[in-house]
C-alpha atoms as a PDB file:
ATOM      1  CA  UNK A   1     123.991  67.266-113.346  1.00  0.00           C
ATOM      2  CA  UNK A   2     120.678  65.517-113.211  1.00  0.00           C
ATOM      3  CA  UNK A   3     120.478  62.058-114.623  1.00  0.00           C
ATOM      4  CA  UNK A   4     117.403  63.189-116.789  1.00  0.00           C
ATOM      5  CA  UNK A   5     119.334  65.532-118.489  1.00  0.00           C
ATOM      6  CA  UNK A   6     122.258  62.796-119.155  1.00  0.00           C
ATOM      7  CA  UNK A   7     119.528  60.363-120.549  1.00  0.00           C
ATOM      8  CA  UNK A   8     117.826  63.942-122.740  1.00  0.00           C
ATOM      9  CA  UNK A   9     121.483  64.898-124.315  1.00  0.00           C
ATOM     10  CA  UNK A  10     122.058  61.262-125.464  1.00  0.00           C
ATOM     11  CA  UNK A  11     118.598  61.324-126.441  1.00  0.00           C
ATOM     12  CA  UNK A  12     119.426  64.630-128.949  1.00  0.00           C
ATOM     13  CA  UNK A  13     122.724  62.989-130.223  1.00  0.00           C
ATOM     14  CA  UNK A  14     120.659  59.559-131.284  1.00  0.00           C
ATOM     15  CA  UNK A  15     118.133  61.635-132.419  1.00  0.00           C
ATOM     16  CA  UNK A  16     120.367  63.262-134.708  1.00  0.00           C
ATOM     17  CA  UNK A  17     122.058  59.343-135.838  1.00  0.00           C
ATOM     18  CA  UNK A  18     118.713  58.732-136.547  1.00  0.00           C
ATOM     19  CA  UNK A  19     117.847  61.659-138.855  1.00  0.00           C
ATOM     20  CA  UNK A  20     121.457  60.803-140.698  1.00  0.00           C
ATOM     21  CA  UNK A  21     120.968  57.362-140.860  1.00  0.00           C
ATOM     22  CA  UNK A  22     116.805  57.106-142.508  1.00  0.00           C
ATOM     23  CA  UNK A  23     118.054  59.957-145.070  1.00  0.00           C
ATOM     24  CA  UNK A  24     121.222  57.512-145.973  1.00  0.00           C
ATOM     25  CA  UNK A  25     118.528  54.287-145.344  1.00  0.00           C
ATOM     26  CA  UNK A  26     115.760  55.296-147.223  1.00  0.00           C
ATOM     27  CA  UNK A  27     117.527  56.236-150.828  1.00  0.00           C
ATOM     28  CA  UNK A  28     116.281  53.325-152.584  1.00  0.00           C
ATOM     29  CA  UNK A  29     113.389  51.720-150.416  1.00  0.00           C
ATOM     30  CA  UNK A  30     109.791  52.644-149.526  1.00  0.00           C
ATOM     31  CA  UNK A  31     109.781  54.889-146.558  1.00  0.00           C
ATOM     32  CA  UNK A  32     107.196  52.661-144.999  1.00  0.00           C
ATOM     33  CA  UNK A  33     109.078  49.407-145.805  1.00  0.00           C
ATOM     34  CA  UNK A  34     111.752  50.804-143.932  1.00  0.00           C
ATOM     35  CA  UNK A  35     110.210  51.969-140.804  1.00  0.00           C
ATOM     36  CA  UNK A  36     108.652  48.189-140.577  1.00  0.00           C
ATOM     37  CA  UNK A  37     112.308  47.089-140.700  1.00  0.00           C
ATOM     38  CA  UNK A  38     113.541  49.653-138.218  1.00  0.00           C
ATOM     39  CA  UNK A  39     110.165  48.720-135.904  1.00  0.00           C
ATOM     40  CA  UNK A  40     110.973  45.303-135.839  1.00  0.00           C
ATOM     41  CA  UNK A  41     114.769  45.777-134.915  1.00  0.00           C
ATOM     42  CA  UNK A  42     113.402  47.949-132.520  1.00  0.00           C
ATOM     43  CA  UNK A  43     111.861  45.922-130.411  1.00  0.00           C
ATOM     44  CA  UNK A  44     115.246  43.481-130.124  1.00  0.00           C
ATOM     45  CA  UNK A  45     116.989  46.675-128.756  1.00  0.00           C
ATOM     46  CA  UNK A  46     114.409  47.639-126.404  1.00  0.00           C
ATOM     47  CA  UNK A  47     113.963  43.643-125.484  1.00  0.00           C
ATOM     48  CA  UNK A  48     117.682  43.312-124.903  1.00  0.00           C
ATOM     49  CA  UNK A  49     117.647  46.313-122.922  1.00  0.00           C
ATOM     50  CA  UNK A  50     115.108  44.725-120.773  1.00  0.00           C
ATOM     51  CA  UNK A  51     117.016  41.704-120.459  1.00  0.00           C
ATOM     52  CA  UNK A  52     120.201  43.286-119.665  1.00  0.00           C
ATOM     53  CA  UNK A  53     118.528  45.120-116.742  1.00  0.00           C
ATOM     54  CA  UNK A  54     117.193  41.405-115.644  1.00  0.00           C
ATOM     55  CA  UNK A  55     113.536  43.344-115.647  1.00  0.00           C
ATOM     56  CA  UNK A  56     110.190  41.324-115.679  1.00  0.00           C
ATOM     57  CA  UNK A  57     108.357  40.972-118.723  1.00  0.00           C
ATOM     58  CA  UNK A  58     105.396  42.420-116.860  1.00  0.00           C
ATOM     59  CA  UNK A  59     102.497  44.928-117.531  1.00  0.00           C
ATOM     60  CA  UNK A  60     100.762  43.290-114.146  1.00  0.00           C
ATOM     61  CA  UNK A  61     101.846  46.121-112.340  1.00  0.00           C
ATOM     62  CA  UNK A  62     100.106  48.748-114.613  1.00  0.00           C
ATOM     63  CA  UNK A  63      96.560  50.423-114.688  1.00  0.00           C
ATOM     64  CA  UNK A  64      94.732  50.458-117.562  1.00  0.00           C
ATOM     65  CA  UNK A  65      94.974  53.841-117.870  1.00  0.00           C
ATOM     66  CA  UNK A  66      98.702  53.231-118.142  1.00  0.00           C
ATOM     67  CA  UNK A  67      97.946  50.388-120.721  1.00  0.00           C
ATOM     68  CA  UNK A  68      95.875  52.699-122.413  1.00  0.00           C
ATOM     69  CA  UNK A  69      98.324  55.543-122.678  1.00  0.00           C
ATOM     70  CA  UNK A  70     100.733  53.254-123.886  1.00  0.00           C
ATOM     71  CA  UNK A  71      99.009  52.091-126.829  1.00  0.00           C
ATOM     72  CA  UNK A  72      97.697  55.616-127.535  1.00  0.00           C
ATOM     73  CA  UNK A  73     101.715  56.364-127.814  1.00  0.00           C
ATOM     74  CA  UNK A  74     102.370  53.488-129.963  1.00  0.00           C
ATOM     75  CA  UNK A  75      99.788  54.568-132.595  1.00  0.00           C
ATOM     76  CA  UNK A  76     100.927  57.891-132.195  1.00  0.00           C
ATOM     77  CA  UNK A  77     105.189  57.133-132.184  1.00  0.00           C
ATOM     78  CA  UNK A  78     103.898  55.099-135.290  1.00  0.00           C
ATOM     79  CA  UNK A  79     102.353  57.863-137.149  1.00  0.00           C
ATOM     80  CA  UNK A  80     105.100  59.781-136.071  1.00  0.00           C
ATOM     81  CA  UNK A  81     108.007  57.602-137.715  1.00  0.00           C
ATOM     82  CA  UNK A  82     105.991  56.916-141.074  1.00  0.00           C
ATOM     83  CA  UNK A  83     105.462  60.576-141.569  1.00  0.00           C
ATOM     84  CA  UNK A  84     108.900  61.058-140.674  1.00  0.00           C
ATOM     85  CA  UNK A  85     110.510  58.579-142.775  1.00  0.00           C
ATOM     86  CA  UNK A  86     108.238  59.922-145.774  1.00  0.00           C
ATOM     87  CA  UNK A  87     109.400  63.321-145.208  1.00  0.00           C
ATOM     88  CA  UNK A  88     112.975  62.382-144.678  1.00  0.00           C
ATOM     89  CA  UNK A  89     113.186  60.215-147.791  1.00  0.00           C
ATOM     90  CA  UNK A  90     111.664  63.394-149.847  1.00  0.00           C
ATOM     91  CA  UNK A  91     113.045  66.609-148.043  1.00  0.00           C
ATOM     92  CA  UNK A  92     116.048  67.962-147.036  1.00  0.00           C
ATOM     93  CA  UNK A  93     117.559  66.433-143.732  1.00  0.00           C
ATOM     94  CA  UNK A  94     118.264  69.616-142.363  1.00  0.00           C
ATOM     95  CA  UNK A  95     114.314  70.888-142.906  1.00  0.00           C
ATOM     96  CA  UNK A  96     112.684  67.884-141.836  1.00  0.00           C
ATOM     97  CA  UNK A  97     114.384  67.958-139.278  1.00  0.00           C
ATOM     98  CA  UNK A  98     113.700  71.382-137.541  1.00  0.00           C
ATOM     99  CA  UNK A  99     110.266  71.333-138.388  1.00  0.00           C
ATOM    100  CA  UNK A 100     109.848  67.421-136.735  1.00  0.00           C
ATOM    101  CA  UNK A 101     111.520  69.109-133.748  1.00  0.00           C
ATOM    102  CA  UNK A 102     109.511  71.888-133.846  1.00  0.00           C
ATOM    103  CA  UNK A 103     107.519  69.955-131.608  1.00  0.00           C
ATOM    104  CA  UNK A 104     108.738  70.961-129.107  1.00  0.00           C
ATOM    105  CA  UNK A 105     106.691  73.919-128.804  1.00  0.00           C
ATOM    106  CA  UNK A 106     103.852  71.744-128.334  1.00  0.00           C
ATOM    107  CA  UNK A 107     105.305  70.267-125.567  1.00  0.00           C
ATOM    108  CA  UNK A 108     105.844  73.071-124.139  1.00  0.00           C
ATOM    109  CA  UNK A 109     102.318  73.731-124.369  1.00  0.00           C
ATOM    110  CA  UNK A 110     101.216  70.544-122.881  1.00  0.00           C
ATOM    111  CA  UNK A 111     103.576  70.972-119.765  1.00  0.00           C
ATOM    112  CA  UNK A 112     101.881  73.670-119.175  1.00  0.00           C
ATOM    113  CA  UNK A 113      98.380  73.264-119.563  1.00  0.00           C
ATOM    114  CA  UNK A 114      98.047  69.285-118.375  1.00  0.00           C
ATOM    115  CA  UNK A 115     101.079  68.949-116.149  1.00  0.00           C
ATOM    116  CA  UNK A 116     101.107  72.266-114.437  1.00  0.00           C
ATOM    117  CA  UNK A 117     105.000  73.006-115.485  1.00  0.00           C
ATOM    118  CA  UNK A 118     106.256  76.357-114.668  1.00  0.00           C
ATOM    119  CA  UNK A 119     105.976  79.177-117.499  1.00  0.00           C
ATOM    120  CA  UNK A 120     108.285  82.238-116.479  1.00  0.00           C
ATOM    121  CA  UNK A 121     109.597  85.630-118.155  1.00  0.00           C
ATOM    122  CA  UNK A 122     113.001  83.398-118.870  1.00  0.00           C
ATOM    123  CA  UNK A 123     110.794  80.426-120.252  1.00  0.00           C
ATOM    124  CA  UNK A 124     109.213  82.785-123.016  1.00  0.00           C
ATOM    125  CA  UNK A 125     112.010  84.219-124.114  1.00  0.00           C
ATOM    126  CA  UNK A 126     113.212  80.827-125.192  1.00  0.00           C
ATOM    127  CA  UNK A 127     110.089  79.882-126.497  1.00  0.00           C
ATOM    128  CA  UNK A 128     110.316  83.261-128.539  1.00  0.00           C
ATOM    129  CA  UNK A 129     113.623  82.086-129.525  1.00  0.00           C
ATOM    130  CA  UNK A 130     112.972  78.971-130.578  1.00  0.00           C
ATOM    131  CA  UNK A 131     110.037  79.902-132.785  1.00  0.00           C
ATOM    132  CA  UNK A 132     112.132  83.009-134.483  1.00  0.00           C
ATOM    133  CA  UNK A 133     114.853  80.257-135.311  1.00  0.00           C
ATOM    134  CA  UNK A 134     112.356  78.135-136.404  1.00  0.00           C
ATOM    135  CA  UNK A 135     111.313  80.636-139.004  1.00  0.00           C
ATOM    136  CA  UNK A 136     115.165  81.898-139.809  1.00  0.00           C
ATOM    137  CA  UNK A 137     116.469  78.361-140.295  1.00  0.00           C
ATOM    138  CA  UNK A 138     112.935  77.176-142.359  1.00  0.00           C
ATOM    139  CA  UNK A 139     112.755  80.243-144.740  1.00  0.00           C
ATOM    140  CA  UNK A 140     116.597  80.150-145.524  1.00  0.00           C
END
């Protein structure tokens, strides 16, 4: 098994933490209140997990077309999390979530248009899939 796929399924399982733990987090307190709070705690986990790896604090090594695509993410990731914590604090956890995850049809675009990823026959019937659940699980 790939390493990347390791690091993707832990990445679903947090993801899902997550979605439990802003629904529970954000009863009683602004949605964007808390996503400042969970920003700023944040950046201790990701520092620590620089530390811990005994990595330079360094963007020397990066282009700033890197730089730039990083920031663009950062504005985007933080668009992302106060839409999502405004949805999650109003909606139903299990319809916020599927349609925030629904992005992954866009993805799926963008792999294949700007990164030249592989579409085949077994590709779209997933992506056929995953838009008919998409409407089964939103409509129910």
């Amino acid at each position: 098994m790939p390493t990347w796929f390791v690091y993707a399924a832990l990445s679903a399982v947090f993801a899902a933490l997550t979605a439990t733990f802003i629904k529970l987090g954000t009863q009683s307190i602004d949605s964007d209140v808390a996503t400042f709070y969970r920003t700023i705690l944040i950046v201790f986990v990701a520092l620590a997990a620089v530390l811990l790896k005994q990595k330079k604090l360094t963007f020397g090594e990066a282009s700033g077309r890197e730089i730039t695509f990083l920031s663009l993410s950062a504005i985007a990731t933080g668009l992302s999390w106060l839409a999502y914590f405004r949805a999650m604090k109003e909606g139903p956890i299990s319809k916020v979530s599927l349609i925030d995850k629904s992005s992954v049809l866009l993805i799926i675009l963008i792999g294949l248009l700007f990164f030249g990823e592989q579409f085949s026959v077994r590709s779209g019937i997933g992506l056929v899939l995953i838009l008919g659940g998409l409407f089964l699980l939103y409509g129910g």
